[in-house]
PDB file of N, CA and C in Angstrom:
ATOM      1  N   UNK A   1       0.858  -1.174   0.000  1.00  0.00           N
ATOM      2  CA  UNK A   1       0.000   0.000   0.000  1.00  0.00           C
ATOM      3  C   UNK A   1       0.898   1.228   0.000  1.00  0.00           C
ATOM      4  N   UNK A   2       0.831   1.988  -1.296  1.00  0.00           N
ATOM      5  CA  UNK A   2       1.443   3.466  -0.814  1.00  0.00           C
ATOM      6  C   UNK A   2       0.701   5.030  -0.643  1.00  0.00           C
ATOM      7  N   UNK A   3      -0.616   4.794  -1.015  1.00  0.00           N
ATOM      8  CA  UNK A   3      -1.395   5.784  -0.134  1.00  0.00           C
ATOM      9  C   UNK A   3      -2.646   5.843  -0.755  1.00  0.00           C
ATOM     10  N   UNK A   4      -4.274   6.268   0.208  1.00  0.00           N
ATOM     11  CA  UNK A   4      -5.221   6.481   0.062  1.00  0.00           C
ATOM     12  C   UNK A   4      -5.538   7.966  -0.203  1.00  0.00           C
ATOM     13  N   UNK A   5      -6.409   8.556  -0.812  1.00  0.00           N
ATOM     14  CA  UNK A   5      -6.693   9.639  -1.373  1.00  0.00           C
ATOM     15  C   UNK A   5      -8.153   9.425  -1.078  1.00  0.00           C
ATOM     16  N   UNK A   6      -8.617  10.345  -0.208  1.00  0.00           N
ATOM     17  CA  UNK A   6     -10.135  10.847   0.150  1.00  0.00           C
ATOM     18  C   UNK A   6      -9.997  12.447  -0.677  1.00  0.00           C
ATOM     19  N   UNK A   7     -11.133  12.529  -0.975  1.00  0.00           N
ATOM     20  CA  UNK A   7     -12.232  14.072  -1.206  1.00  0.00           C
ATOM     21  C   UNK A   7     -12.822  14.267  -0.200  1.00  0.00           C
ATOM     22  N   UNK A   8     -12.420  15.560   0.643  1.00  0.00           N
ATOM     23  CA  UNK A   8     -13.496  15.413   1.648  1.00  0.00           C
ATOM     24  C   UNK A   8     -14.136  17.245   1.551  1.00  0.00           C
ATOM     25  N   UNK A   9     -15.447  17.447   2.204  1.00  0.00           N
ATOM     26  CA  UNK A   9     -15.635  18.528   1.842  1.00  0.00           C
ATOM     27  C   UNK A   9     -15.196  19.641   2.761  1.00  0.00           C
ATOM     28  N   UNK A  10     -14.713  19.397   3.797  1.00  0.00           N
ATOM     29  CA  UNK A  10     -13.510  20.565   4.655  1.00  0.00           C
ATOM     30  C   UNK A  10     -12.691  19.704   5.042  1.00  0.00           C
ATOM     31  N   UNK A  11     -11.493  20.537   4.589  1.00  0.00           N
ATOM     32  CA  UNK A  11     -10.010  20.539   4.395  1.00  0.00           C
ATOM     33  C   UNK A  11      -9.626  19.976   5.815  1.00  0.00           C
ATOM     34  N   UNK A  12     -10.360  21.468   7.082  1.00  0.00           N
ATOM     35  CA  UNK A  12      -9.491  21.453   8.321  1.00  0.00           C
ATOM     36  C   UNK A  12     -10.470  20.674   9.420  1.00  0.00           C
ATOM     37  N   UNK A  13     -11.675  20.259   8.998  1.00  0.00           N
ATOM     38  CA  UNK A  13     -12.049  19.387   9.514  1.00  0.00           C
ATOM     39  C   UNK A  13     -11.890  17.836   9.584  1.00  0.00           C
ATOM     40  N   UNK A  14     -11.405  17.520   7.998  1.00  0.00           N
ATOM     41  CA  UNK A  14     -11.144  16.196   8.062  1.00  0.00           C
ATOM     42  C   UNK A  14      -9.319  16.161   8.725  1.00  0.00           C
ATOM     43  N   UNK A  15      -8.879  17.049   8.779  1.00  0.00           N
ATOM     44  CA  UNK A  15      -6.864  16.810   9.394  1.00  0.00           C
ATOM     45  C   UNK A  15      -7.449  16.384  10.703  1.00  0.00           C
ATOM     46  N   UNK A  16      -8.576  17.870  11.525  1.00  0.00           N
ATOM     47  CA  UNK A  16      -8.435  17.351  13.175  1.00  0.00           C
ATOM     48  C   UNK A  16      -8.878  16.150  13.378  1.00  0.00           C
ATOM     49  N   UNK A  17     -10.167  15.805  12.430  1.00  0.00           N
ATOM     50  CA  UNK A  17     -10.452  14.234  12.974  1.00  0.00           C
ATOM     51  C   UNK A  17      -9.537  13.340  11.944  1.00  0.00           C
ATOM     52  N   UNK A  18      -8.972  13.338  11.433  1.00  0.00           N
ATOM     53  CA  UNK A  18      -8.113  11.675  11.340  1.00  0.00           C
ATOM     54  C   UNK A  18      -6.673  11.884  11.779  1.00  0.00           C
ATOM     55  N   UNK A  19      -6.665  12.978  12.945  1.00  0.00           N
ATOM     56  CA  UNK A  19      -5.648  13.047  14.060  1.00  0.00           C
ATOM     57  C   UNK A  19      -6.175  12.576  15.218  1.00  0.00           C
ATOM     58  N   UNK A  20      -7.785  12.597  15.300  1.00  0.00           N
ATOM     59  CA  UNK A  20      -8.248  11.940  16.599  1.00  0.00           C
ATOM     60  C   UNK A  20      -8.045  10.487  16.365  1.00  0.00           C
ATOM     61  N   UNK A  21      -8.166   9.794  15.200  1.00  0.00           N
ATOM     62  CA  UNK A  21      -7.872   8.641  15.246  1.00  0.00           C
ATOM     63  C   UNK A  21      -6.598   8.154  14.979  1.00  0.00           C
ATOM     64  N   UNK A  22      -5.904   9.104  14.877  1.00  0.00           N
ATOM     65  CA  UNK A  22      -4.297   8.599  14.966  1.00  0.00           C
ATOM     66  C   UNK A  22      -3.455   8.820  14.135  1.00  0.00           C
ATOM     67  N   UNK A  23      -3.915   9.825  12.677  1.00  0.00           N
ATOM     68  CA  UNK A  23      -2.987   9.806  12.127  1.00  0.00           C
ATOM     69  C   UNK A  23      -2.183  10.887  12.450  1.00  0.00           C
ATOM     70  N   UNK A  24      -1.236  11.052  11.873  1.00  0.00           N
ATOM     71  CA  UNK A  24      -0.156  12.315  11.882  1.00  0.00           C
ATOM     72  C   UNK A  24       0.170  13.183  10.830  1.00  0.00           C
ATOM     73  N   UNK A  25      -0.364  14.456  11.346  1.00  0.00           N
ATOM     74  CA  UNK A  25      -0.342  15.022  10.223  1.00  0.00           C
ATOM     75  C   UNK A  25       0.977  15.406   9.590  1.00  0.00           C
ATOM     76  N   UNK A  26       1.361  15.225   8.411  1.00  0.00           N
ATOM     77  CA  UNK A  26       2.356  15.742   7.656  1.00  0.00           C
ATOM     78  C   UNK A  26       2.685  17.187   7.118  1.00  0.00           C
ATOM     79  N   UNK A  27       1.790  17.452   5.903  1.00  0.00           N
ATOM     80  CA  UNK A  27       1.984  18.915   5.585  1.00  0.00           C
ATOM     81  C   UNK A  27       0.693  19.224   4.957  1.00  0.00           C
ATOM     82  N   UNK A  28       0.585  20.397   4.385  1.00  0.00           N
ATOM     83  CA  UNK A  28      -0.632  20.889   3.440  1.00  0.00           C
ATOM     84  C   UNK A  28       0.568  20.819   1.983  1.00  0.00           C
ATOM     85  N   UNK A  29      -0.851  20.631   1.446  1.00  0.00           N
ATOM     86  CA  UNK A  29       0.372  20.419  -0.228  1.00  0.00           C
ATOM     87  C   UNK A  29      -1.220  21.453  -1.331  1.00  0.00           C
ATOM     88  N   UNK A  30      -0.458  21.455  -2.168  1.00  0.00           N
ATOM     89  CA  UNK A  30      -1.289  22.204  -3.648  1.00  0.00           C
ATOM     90  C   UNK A  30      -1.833  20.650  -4.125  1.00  0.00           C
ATOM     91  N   UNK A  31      -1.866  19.420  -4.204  1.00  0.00           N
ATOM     92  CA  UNK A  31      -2.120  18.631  -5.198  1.00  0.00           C
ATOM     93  C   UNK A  31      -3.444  18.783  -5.608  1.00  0.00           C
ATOM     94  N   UNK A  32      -3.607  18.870  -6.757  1.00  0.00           N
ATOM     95  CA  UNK A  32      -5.147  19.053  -7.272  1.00  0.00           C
ATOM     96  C   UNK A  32      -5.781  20.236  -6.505  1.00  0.00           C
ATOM     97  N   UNK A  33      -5.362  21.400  -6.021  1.00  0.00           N
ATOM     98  CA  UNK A  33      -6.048  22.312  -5.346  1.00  0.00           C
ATOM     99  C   UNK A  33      -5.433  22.201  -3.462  1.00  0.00           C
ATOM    100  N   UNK A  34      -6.769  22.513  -2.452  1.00  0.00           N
ATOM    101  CA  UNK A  34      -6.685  22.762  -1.836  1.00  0.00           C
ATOM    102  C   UNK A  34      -6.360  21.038  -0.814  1.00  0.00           C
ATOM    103  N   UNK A  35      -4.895  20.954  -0.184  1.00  0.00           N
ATOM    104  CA  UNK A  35      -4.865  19.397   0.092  1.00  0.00           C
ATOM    105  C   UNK A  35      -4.071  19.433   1.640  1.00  0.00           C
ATOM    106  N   UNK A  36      -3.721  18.412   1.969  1.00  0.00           N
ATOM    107  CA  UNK A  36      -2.981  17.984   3.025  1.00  0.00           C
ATOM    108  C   UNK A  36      -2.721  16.639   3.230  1.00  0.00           C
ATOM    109  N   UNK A  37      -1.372  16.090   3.263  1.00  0.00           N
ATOM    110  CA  UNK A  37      -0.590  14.803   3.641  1.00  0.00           C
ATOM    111  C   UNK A  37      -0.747  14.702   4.856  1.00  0.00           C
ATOM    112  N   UNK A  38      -1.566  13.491   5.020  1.00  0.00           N
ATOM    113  CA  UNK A  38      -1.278  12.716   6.900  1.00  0.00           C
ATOM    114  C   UNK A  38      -0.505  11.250   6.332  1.00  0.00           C
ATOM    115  N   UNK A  39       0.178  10.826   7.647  1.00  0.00           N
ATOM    116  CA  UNK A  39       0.769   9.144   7.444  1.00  0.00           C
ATOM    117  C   UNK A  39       0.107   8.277   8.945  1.00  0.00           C
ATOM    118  N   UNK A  40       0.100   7.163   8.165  1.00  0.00           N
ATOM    119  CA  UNK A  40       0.172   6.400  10.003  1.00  0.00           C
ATOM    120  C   UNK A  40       1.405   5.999  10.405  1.00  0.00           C
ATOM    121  N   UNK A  41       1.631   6.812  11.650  1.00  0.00           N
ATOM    122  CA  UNK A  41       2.157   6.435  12.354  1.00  0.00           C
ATOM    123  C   UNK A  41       3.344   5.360  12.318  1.00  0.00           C
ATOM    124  N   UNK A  42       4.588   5.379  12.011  1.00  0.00           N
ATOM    125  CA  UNK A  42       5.191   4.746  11.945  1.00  0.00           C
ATOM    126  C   UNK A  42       5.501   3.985  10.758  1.00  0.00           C
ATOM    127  N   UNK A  43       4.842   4.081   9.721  1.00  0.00           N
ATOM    128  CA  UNK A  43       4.213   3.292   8.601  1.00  0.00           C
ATOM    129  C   UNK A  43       4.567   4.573   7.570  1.00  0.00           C
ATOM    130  N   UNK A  44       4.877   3.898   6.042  1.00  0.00           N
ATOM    131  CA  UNK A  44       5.084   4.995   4.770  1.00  0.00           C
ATOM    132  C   UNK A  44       3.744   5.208   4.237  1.00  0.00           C
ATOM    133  N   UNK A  45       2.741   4.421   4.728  1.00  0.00           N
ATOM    134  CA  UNK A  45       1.383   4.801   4.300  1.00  0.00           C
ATOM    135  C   UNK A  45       0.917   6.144   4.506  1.00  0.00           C
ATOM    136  N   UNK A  46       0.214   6.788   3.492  1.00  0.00           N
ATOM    137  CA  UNK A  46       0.110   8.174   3.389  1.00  0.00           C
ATOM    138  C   UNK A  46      -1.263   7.980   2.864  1.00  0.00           C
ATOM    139  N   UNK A  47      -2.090   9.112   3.803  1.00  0.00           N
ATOM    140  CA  UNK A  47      -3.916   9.385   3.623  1.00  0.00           C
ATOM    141  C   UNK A  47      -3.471  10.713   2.967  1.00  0.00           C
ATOM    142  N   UNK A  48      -3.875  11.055   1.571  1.00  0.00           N
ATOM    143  CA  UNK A  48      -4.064  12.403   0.935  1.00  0.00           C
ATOM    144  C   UNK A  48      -5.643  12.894   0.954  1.00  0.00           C
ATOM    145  N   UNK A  49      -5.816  13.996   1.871  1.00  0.00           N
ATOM    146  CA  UNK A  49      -6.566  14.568   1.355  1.00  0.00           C
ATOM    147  C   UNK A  49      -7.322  15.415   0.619  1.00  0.00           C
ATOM    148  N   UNK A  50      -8.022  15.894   0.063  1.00  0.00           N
ATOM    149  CA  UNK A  50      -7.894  16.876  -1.117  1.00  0.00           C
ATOM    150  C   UNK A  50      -9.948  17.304  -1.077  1.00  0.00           C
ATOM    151  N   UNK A  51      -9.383  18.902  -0.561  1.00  0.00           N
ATOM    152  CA  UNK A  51     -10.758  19.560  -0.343  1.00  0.00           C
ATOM    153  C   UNK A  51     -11.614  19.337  -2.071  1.00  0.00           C
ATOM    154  N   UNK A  52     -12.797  18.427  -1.877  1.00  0.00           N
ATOM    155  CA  UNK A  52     -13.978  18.817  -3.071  1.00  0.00           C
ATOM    156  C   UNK A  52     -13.973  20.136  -3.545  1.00  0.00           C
ATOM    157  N   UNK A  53     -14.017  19.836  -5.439  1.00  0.00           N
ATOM    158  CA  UNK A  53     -13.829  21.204  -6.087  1.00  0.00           C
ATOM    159  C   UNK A  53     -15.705  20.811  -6.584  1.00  0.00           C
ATOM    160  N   UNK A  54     -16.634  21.880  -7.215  1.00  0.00           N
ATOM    161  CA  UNK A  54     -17.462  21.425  -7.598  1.00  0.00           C
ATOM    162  C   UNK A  54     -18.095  20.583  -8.345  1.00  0.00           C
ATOM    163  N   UNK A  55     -16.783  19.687  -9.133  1.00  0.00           N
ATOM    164  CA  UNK A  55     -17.384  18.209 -10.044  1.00  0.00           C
ATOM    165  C   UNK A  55     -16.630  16.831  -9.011  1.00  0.00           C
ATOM    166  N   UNK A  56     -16.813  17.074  -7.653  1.00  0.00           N
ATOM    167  CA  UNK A  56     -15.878  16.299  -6.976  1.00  0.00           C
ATOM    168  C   UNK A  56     -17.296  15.879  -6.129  1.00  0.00           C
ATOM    169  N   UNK A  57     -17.434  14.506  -5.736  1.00  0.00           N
ATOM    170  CA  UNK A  57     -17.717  13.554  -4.903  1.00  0.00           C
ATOM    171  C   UNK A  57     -17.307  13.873  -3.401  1.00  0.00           C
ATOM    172  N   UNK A  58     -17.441  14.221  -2.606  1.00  0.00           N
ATOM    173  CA  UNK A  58     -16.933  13.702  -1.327  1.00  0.00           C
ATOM    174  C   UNK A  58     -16.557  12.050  -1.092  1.00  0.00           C
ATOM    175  N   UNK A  59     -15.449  11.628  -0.706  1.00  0.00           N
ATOM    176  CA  UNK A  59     -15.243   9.956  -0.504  1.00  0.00           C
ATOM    177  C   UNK A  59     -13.748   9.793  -0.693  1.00  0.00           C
ATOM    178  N   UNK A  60     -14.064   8.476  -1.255  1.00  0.00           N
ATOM    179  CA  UNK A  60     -12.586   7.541  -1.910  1.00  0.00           C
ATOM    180  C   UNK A  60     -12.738   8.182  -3.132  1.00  0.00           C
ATOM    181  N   UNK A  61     -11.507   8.696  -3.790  1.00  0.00           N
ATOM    182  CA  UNK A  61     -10.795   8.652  -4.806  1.00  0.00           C
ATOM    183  C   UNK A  61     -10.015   7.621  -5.436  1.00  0.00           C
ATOM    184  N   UNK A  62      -9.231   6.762  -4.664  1.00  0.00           N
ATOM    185  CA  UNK A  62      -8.300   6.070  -5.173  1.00  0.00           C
ATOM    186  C   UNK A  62      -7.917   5.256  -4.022  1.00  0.00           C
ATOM    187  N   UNK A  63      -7.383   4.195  -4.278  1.00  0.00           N
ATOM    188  CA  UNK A  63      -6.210   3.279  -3.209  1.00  0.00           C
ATOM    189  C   UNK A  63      -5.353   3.098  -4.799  1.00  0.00           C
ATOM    190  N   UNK A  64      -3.894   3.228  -3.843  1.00  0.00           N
ATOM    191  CA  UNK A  64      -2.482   3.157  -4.514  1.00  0.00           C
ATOM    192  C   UNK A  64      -2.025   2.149  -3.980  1.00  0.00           C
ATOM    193  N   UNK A  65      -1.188   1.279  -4.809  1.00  0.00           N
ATOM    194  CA  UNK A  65      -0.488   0.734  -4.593  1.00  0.00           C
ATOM    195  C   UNK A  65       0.737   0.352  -4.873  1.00  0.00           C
ATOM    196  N   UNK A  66       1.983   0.159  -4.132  1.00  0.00           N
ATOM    197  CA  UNK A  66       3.644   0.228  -4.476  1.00  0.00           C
ATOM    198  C   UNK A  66       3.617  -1.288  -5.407  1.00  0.00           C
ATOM    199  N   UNK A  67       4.354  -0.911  -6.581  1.00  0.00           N
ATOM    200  CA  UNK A  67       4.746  -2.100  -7.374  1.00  0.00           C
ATOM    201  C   UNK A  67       5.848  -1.899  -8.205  1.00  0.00           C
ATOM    202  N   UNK A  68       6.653  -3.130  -7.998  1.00  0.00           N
ATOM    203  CA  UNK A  68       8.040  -3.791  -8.740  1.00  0.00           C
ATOM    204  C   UNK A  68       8.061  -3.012 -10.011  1.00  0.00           C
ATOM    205  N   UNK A  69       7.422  -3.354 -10.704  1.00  0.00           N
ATOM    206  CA  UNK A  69       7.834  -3.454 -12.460  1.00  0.00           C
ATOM    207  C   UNK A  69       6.498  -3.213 -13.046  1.00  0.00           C
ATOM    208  N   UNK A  70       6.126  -2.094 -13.222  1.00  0.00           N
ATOM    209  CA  UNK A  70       4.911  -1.338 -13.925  1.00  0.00           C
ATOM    210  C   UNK A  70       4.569  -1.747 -15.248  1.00  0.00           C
ATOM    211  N   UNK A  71       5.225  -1.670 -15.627  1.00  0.00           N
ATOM    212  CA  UNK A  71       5.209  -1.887 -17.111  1.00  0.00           C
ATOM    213  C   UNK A  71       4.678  -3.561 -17.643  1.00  0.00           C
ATOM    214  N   UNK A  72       5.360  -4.766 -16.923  1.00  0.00           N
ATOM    215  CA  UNK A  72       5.133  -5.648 -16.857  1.00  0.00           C
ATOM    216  C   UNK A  72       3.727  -6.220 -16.377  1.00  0.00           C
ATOM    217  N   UNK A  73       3.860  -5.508 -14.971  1.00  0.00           N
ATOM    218  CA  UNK A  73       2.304  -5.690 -14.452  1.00  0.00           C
ATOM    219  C   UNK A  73       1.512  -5.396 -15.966  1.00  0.00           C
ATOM    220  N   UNK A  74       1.566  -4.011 -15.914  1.00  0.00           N
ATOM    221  CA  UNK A  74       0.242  -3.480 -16.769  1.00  0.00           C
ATOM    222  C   UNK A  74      -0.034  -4.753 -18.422  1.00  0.00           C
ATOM    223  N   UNK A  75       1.320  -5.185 -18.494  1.00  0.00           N
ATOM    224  CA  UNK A  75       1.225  -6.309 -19.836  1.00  0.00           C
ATOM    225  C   UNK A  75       0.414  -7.225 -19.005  1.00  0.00           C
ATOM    226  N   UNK A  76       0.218  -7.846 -17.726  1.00  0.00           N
ATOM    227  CA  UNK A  76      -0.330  -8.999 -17.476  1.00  0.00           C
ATOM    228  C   UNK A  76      -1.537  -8.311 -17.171  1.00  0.00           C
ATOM    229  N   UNK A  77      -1.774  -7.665 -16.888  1.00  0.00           N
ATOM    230  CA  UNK A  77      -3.288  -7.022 -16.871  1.00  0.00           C
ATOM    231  C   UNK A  77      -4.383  -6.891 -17.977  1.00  0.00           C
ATOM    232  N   UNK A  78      -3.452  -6.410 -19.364  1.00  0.00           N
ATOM    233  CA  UNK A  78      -4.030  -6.322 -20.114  1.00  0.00           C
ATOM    234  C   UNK A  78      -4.163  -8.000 -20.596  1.00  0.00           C
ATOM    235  N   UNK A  79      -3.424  -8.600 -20.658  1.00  0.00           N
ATOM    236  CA  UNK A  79      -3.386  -9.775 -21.026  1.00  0.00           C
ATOM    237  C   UNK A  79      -4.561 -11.059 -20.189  1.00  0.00           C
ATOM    238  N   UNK A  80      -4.665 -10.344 -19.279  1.00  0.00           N
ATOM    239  CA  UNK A  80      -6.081 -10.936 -18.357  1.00  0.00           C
ATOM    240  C   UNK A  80      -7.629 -10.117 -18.961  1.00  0.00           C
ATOM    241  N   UNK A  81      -7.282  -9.211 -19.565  1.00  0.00           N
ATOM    242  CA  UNK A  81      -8.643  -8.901 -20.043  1.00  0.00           C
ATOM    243  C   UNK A  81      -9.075  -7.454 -19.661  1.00  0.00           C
ATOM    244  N   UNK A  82      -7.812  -6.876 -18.519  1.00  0.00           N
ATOM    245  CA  UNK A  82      -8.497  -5.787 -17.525  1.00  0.00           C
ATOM    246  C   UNK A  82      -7.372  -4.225 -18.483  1.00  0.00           C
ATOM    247  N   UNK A  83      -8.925  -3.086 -18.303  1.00  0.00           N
ATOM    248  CA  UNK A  83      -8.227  -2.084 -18.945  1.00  0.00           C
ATOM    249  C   UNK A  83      -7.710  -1.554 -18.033  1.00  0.00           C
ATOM    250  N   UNK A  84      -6.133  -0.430 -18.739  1.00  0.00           N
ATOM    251  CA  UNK A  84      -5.426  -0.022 -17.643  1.00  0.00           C
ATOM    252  C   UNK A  84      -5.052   1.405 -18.192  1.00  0.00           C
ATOM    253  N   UNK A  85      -4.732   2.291 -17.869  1.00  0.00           N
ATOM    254  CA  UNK A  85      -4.522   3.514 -18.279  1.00  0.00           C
ATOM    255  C   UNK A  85      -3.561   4.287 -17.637  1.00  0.00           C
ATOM    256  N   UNK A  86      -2.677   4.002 -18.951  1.00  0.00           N
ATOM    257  CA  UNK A  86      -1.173   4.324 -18.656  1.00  0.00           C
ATOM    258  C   UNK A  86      -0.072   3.331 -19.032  1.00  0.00           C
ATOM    259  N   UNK A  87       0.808   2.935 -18.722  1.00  0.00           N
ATOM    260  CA  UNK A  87       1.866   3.552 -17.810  1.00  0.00           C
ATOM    261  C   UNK A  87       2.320   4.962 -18.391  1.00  0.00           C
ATOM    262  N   UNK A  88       2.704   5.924 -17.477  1.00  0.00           N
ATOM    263  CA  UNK A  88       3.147   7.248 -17.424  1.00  0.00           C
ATOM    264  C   UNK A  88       3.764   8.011 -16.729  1.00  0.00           C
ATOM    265  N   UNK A  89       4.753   8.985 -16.587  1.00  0.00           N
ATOM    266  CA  UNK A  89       5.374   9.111 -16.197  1.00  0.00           C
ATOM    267  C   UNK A  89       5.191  10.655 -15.279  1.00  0.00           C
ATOM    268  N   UNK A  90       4.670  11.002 -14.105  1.00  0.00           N
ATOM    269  CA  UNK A  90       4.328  12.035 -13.573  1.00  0.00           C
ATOM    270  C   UNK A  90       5.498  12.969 -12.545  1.00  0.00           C
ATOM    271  N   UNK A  91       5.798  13.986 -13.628  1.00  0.00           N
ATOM    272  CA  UNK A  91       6.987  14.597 -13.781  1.00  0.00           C
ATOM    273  C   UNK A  91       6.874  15.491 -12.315  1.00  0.00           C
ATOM    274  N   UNK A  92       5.683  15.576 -11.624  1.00  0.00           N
ATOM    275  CA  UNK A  92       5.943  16.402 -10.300  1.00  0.00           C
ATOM    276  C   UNK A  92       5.625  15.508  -9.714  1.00  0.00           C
ATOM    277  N   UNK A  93       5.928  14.215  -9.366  1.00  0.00           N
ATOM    278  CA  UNK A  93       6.389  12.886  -8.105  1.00  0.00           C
ATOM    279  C   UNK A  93       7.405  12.317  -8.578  1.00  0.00           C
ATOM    280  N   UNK A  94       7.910  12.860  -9.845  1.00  0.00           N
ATOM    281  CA  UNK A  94       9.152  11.555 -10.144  1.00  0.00           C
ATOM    282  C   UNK A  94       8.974  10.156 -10.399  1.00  0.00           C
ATOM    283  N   UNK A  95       7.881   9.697 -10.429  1.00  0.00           N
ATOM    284  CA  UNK A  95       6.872   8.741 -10.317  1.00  0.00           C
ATOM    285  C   UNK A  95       6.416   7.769 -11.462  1.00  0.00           C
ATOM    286  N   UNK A  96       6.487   6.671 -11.874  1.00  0.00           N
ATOM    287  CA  UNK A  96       5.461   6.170 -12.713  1.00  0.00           C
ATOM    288  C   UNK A  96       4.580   5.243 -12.090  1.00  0.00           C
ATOM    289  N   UNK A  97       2.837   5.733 -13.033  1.00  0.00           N
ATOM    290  CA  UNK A  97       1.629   5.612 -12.637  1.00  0.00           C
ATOM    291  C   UNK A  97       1.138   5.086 -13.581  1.00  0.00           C
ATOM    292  N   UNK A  98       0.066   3.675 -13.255  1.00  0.00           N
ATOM    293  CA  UNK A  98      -1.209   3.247 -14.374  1.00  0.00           C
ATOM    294  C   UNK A  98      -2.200   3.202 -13.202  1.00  0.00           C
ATOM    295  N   UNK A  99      -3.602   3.299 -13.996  1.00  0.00           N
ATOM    296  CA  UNK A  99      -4.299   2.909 -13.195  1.00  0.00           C
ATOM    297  C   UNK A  99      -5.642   1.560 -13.821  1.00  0.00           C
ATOM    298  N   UNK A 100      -6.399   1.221 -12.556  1.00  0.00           N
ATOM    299  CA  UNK A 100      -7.188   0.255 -13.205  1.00  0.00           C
ATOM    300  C   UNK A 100      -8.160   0.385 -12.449  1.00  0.00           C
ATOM    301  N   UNK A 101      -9.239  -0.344 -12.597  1.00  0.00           N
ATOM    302  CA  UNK A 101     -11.019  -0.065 -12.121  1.00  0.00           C
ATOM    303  C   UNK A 101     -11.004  -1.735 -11.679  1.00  0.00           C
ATOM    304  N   UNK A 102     -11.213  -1.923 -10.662  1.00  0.00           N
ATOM    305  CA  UNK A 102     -11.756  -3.214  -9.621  1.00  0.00           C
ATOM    306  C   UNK A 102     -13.226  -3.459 -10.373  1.00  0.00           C
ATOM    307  N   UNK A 103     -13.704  -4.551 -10.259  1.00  0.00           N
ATOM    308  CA  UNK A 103     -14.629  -5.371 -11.327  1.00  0.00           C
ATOM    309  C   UNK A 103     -15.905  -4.310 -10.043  1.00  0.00           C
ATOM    310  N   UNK A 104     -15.915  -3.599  -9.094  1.00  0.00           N
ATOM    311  CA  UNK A 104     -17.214  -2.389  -8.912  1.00  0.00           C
ATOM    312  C   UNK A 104     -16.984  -1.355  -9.403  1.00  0.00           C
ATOM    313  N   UNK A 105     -16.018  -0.944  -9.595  1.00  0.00           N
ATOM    314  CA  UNK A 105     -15.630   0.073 -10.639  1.00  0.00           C
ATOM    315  C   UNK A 105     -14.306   0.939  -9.784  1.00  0.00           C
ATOM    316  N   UNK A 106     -14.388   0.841  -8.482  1.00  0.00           N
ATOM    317  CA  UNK A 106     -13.196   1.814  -7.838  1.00  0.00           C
ATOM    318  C   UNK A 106     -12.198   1.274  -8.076  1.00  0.00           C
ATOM    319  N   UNK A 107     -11.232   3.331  -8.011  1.00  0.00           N
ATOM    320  CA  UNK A 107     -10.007   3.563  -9.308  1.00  0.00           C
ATOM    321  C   UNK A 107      -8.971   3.004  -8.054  1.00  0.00           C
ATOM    322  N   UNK A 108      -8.200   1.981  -8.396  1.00  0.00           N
ATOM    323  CA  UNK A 108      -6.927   1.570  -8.483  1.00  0.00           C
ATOM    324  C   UNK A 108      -5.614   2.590  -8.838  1.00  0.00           C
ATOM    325  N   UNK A 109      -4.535   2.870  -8.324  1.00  0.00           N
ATOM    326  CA  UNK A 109      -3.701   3.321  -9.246  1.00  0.00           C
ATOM    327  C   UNK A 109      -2.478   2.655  -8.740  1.00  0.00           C
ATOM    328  N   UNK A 110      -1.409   2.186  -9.424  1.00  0.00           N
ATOM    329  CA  UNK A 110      -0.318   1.022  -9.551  1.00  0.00           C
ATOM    330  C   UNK A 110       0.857   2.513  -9.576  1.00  0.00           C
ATOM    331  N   UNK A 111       1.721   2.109  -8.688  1.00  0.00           N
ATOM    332  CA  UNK A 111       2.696   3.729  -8.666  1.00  0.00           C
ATOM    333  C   UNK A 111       4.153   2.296  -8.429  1.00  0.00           C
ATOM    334  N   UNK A 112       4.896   2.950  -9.051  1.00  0.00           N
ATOM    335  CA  UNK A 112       6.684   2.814  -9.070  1.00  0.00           C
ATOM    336  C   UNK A 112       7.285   3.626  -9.277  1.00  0.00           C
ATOM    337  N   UNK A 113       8.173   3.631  -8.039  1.00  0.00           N
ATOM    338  CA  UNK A 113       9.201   4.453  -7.607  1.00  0.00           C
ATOM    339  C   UNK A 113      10.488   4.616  -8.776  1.00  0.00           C
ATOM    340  N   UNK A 114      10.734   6.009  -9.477  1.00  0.00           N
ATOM    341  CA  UNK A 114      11.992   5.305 -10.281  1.00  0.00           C
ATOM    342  C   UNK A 114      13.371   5.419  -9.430  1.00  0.00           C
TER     343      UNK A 114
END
C-alpha cells in the first residue's frame, strides 16, 4: 500500500479528525487544489486529502499501490482482459503511474518508484 486519497468537503475538519484517530499530520500540499498529507504512524502509508472542487464527490478517490515493475504488471493485466490507463510518467512525483477499475468500478492506481 502506498497511499489512500479521500475528497473530503472541509479541508481542516477532516486533518483534526483523522488526528483523533491517529494519524499524523504531515503537511498541506497544492495537489489538485486545496490538500494535506497525513501518514500512520510509523508506517510509509500516506492518507491524501484533497478539499472537493465542484465536479468532486466527497469519498474515496483512489487506493495506490507500491509495485516492482509497472510496465510488466500493466502487460499482465491487459493480457487478463483488464483495462489499464497508462503507464506514465508524472513529472511532479518523479513517479510512474497506471491505473485500473476493480470489477465495482473503484479507481486503483499502480505507482513505481523510479
Amino acid at each position: 500500500m502506498d497511499h489512500v486519497h479521500l475528497y473530503v468537503k472541509d479541508l481542516e475538519e477532516a486533518v483534526r479528525f483523522y488526528k483523533l484517530v491517529g494519524l499524523e499530520f504531515v503537511e498541506y500540499t497544492s495537489h489538485g487544489g486545496k490538500a494535506a498529507m497525513m501518514r500512520v504512524p510509523g508506517s510509509p502509508v500516506s492518507f491524501e486529502m484533497q478539499e472537493t472542487r465542484v465536479i468532486d464527490n466527497p469519498g474515496l478517490n483512489h487506493l495506490a499501490f507500491l509495485v516492482d515493475d509497472l510496465d510488466d504488471l500493466c502487460d499482465s493485466y491487459m493480457a487478463n482482459g483488464v483495462k489499464v490507463d497508462g503507464p506514465l510518467d508524472n513529472k511532479a512525483t518523479g513517479r510512474r503511474l497506471a491505473t485500473v477499475r476493480d470489477p465495482h468500478g473503484f479507481l486503483i492506481q499502480l505507482v513505481q518508484k523510479k
